[in-house]
C-alpha atoms as a PDB file:
ATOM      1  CA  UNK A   1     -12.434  29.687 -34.035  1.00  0.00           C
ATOM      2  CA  UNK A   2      -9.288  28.938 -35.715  1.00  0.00           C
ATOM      3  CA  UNK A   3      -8.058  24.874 -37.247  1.00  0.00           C
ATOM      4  CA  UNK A   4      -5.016  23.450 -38.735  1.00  0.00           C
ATOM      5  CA  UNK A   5      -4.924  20.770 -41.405  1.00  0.00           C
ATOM      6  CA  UNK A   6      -1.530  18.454 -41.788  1.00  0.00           C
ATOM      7  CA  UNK A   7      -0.186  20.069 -39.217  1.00  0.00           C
ATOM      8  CA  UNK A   8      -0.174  23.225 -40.239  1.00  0.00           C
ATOM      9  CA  UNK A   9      -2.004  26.215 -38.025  1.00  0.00           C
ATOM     10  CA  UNK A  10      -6.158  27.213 -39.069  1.00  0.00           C
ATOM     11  CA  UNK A  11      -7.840  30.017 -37.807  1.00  0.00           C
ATOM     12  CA  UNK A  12     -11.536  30.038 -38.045  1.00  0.00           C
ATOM     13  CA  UNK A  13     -13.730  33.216 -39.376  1.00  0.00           C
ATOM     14  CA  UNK A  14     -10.955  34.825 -41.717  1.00  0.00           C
ATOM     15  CA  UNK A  15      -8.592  35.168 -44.336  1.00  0.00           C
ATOM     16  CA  UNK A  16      -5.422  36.722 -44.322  1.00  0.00           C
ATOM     17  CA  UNK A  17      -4.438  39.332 -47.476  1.00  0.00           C
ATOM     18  CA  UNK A  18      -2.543  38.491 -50.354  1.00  0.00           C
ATOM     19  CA  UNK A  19       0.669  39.911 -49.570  1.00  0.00           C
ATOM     20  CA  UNK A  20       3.290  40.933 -52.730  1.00  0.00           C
ATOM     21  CA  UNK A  21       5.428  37.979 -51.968  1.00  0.00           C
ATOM     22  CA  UNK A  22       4.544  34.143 -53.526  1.00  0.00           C
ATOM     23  CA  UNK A  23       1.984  32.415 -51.057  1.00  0.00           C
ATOM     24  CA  UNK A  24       3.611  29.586 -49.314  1.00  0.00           C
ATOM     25  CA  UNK A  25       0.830  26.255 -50.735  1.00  0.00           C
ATOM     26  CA  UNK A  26      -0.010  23.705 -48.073  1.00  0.00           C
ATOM     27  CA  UNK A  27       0.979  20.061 -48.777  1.00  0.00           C
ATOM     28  CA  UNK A  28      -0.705  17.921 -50.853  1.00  0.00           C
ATOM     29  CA  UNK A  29      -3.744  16.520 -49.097  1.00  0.00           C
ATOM     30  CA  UNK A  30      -4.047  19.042 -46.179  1.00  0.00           C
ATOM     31  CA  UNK A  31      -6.366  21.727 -45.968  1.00  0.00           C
ATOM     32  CA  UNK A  32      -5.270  25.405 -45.216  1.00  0.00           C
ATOM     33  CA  UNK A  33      -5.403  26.544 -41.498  1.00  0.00           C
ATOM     34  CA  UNK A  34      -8.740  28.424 -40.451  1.00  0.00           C
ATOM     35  CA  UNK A  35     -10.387  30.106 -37.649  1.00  0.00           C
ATOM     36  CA  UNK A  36     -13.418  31.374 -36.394  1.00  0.00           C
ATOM     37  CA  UNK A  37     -16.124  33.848 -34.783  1.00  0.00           C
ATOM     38  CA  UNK A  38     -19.857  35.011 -34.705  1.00  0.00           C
ATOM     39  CA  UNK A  39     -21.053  39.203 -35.507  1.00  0.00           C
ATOM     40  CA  UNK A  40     -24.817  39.919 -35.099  1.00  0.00           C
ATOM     41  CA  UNK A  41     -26.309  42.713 -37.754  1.00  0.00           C
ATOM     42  CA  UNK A  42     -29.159  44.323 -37.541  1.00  0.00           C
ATOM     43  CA  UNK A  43     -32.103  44.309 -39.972  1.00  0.00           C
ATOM     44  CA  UNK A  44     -35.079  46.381 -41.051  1.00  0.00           C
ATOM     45  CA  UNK A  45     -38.657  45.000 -41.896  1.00  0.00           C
ATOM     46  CA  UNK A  46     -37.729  42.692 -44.368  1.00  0.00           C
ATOM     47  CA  UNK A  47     -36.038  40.187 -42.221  1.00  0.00           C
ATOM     48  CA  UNK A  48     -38.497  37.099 -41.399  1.00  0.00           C
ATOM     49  CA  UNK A  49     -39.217  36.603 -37.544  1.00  0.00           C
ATOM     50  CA  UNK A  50     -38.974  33.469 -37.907  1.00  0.00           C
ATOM     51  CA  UNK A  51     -35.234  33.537 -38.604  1.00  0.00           C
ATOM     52  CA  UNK A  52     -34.342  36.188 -36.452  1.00  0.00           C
ATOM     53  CA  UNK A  53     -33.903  37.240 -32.852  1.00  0.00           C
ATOM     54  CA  UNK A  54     -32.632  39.055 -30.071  1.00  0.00           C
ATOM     55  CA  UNK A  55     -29.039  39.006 -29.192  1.00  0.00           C
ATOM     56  CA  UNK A  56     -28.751  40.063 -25.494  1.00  0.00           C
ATOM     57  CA  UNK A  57     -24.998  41.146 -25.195  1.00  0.00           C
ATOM     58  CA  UNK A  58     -25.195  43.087 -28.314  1.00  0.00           C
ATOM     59  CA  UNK A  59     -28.306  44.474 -27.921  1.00  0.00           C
ATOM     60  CA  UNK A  60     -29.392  43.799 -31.362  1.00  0.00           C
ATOM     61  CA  UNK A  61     -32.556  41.988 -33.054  1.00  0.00           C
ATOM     62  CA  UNK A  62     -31.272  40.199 -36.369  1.00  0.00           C
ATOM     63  CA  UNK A  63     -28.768  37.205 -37.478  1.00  0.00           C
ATOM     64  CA  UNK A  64     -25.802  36.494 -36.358  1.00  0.00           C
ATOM     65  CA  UNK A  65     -22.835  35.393 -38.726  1.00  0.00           C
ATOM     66  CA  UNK A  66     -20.519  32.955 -37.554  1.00  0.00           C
ATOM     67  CA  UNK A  67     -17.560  32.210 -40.068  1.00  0.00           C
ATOM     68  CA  UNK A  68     -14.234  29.903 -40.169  1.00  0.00           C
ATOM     69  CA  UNK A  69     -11.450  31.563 -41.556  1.00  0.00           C
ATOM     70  CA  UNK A  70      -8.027  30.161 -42.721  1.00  0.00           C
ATOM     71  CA  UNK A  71      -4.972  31.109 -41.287  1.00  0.00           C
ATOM     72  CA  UNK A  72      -5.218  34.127 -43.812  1.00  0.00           C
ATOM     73  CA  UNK A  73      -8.072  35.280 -43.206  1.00  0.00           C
ATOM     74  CA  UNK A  74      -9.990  33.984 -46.532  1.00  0.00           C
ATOM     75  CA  UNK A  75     -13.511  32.465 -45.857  1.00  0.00           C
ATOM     76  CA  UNK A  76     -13.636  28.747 -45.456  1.00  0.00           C
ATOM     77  CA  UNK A  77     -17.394  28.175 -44.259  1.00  0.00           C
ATOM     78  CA  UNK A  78     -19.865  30.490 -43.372  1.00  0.00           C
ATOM     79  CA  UNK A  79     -23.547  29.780 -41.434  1.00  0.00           C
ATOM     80  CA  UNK A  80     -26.019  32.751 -41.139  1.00  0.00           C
ATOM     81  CA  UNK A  81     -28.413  32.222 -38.139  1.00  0.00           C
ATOM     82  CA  UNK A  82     -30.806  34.065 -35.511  1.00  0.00           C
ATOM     83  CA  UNK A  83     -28.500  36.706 -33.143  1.00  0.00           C
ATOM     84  CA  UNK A  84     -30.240  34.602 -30.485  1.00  0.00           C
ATOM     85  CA  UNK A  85     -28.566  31.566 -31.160  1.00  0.00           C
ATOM     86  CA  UNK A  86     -25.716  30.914 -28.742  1.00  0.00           C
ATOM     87  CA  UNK A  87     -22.061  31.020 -30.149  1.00  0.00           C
ATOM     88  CA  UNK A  88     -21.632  27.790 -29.266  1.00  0.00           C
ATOM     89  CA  UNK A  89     -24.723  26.487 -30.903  1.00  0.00           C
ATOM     90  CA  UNK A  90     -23.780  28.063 -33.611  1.00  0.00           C
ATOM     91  CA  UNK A  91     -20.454  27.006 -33.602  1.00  0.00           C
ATOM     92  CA  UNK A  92     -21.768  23.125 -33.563  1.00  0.00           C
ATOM     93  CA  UNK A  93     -23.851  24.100 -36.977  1.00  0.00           C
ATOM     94  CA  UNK A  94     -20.276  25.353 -38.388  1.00  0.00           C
ATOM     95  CA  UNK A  95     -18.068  22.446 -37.645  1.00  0.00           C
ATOM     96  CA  UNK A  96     -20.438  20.423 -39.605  1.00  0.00           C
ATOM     97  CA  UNK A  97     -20.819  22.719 -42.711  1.00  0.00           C
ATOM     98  CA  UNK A  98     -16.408  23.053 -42.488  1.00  0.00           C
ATOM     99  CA  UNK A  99     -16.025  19.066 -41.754  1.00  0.00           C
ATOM    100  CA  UNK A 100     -18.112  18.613 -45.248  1.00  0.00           C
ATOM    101  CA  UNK A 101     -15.341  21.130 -47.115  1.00  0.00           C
ATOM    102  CA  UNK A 102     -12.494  20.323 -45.193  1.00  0.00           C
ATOM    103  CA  UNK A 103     -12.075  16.948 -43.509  1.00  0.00           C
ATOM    104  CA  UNK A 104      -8.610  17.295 -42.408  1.00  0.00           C
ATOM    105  CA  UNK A 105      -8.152  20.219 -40.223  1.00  0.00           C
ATOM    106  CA  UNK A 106      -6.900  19.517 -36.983  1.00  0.00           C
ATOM    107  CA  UNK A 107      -6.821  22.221 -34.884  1.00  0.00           C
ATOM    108  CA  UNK A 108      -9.204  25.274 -34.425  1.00  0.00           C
ATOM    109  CA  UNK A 109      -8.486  28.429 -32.114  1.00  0.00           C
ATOM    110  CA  UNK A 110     -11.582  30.391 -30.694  1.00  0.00           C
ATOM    111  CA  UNK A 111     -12.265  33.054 -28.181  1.00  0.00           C
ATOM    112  CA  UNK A 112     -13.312  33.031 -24.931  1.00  0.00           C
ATOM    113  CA  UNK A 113     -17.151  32.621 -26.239  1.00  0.00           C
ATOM    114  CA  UNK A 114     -16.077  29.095 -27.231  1.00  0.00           C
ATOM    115  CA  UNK A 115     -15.403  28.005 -23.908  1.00  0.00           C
ATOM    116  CA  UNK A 116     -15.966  24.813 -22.418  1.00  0.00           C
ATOM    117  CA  UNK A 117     -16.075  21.008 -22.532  1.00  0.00           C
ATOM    118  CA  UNK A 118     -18.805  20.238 -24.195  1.00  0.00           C
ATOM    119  CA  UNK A 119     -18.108  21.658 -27.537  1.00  0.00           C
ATOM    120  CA  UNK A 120     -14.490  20.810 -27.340  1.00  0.00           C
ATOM    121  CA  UNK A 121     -15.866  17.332 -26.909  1.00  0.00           C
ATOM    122  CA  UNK A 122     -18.685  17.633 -29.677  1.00  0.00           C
ATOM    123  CA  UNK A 123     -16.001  19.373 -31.949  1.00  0.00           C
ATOM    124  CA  UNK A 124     -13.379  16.332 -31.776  1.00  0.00           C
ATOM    125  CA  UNK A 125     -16.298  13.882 -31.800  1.00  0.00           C
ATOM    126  CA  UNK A 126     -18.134  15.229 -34.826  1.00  0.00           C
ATOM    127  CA  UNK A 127     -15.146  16.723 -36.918  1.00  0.00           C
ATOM    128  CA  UNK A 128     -12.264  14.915 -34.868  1.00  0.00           C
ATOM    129  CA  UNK A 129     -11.121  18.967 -34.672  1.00  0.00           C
ATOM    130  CA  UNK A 130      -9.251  20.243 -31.446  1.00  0.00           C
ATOM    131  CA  UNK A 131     -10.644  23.396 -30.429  1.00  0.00           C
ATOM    132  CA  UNK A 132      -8.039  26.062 -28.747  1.00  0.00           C
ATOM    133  CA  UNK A 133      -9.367  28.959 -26.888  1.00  0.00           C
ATOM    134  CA  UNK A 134      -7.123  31.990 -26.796  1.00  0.00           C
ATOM    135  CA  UNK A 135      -7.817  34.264 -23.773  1.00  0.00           C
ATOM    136  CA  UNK A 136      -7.212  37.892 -22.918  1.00  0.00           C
ATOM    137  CA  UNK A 137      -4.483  38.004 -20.192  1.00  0.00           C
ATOM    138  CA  UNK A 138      -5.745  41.153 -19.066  1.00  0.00           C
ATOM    139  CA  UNK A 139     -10.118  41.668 -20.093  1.00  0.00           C
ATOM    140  CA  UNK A 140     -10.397  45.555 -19.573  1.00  0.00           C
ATOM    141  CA  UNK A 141      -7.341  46.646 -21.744  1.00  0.00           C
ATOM    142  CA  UNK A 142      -6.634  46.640 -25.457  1.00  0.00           C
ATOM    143  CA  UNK A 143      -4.244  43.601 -26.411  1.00  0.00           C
ATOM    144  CA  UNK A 144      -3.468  42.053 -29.910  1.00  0.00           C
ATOM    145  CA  UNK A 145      -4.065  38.289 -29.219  1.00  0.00           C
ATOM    146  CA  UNK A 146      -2.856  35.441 -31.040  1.00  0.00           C
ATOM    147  CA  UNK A 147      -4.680  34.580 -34.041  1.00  0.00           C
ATOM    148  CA  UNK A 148      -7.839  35.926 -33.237  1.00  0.00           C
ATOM    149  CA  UNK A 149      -7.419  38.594 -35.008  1.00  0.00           C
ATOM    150  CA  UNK A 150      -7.106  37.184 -38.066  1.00  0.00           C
ATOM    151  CA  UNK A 151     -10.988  36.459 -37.746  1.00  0.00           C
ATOM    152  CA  UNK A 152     -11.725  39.944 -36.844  1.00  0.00           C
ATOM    153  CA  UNK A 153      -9.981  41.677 -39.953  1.00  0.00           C
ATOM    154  CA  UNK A 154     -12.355  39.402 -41.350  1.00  0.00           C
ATOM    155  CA  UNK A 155     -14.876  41.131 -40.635  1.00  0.00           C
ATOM    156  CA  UNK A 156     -13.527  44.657 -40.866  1.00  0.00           C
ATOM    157  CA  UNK A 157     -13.474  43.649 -44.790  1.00  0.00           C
ATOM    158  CA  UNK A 158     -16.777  42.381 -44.749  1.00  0.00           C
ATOM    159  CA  UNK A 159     -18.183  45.438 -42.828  1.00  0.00           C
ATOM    160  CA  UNK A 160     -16.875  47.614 -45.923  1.00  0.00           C
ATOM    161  CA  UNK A 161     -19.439  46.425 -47.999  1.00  0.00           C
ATOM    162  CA  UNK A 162     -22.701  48.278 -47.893  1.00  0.00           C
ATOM    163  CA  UNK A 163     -25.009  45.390 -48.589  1.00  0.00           C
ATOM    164  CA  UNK A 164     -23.802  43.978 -45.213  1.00  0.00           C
ATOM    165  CA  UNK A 165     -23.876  46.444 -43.035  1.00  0.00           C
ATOM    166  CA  UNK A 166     -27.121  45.988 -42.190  1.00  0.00           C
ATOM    167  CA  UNK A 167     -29.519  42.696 -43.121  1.00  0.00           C
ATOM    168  CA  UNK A 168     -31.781  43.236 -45.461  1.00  0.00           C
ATOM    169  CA  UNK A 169     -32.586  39.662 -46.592  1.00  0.00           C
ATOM    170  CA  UNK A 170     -35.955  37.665 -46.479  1.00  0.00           C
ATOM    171  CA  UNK A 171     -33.875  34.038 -46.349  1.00  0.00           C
ATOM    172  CA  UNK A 172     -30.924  33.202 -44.332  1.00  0.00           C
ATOM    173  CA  UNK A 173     -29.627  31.804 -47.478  1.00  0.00           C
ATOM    174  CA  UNK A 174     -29.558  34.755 -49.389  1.00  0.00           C
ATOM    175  CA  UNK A 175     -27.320  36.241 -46.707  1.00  0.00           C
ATOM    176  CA  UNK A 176     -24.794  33.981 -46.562  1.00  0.00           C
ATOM    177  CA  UNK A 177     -25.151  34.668 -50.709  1.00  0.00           C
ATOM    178  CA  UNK A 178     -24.279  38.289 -49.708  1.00  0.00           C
ATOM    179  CA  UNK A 179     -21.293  36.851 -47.584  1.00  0.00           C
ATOM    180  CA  UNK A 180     -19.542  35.226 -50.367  1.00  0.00           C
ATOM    181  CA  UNK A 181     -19.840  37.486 -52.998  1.00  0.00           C
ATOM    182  CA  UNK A 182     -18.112  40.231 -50.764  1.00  0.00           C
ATOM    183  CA  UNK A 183     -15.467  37.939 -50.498  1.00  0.00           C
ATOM    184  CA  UNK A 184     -15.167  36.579 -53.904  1.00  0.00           C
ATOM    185  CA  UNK A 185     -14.255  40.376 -54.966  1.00  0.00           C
ATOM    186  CA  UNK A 186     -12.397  41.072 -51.937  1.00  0.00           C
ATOM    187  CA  UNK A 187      -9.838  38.347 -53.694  1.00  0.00           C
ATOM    188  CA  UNK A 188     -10.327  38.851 -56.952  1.00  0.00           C
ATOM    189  CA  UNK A 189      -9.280  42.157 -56.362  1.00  0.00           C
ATOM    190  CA  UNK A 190      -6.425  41.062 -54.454  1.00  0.00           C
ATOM    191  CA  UNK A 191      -5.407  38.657 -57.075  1.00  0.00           C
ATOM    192  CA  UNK A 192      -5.660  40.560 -60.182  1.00  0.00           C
ATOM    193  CA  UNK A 193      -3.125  43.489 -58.179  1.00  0.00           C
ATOM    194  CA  UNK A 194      -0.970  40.365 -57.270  1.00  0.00           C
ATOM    195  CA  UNK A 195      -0.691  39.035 -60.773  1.00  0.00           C
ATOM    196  CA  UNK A 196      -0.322  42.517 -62.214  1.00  0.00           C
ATOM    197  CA  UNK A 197       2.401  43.248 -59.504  1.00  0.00           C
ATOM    198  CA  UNK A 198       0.801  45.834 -58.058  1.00  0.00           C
ATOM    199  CA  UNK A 199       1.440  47.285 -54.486  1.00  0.00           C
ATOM    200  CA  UNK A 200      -0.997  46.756 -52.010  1.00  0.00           C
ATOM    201  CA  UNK A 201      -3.303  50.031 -51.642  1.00  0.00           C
ATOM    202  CA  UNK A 202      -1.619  52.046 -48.820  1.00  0.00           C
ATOM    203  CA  UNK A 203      -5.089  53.495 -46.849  1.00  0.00           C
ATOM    204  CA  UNK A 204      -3.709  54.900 -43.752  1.00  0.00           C
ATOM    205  CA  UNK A 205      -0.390  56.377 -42.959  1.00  0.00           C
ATOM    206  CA  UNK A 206      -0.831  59.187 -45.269  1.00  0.00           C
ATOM    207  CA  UNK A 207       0.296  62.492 -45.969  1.00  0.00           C
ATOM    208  CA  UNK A 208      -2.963  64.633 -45.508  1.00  0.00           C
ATOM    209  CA  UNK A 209      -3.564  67.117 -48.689  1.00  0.00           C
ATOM    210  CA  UNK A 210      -4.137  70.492 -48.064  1.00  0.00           C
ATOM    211  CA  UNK A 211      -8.180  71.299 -48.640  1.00  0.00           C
ATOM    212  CA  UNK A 212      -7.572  73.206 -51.538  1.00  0.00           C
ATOM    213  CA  UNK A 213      -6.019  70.027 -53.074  1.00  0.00           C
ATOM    214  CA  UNK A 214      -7.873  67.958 -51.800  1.00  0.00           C
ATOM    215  CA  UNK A 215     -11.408  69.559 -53.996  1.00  0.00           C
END
């Protein structure tokens, strides 16, 4: 899902990078925008039945994370629950948690998995938030869609980071402790290049060494 505070577009479930240029600061009083999504991971023994479960589109027994995002991808609220709680339920459980940081975004953009009246109703009753859902024009064929993939680089970061790959906490809590750390030195990172004036790390694109230069 994906929000906008003062007027200004939110994407829900990511962060956009740093870039080398000066960040453009939202008005005084407004939030930044946001967005967001849900990802199930999988989990050995350790995980407690009790807050885990069975995700049946995925396939997957675990939790399922569902984040909001600014309009830069950066992590605005996170809430770590079974994989077999709906993306809509678990939506409902975010917009509370993001209302309590951020209590003026205004608009949020989702995917098709946020469908429907009833939580567009329960999202502009609750957190007086609009919720947008961006569609695929065409479902079988790969398409970059507006703003939700902010929220999916999102998780392409997190999924770098071997702790959360898989779940391998007892508590729910723990996990979303997992969740921001990752982040905080995903930015950290980011900032100390950005104050340094550093260039962004180039990782694809590439000239390929030879594999005797490459040992």
């Amino acid at each position: 899902m994906a929000g906008a505070a003062g007027g200004l577009p939110a994407v829900g479930g990511g962060v956009r990078v740093l870039g080398a240029v000066e960040r453009p600061r939202p008005a005084a009083g407004t939030d930044p925008p946001a967005a967001g999504d849900a990802a199930a991971a999988s989990g050995p023994g350790t995980v407690s039945k009790k807050t885990s479960g069975y995700h049946g589109g995925k396939k997957i027994t675990g939790r399922g994370r569902h984040l909001a995002v600014d309009a830069e991808g950066w992590l605005l609220a996170l809430v770590v629950t079974a994989a077999s709680i709906s993306d809509k339920a678990g939506a409902k459980l975010l917009l509370i948690k993001l209302f309590d940081l951020f209590s003026t975004l205004k608009i949020m953009w989702a995917d098709s998995g946020y469908d429907g009246a009833p939580l567009a109703r329960y999202a502009r009753a609750v957190a007086a938030i609009t919720v947008e859902v961006v569609k695929r024009t065409s479902p079988h064929s790969f398409q970059v869609v507006r703003r939700r993939w902010v929220v999916e680089r999102t998780f392409g970061w997190l999924m770098r980071w071997r702790r959360l790959v898989r779940d391998y906490e007892r508590r729910t809590e723990n996990h979303e402790a997992m969740v921001y750390w990752a982040t905080i030195f995903i930015m950290t990172r980011r900032l100390a290049r950005y104050e340094n004036q550093q260039p962004p790390i180039k990782r694809w694109g590439q000239d390929r060494k030879p594999a005797a230069q490459a040992t």
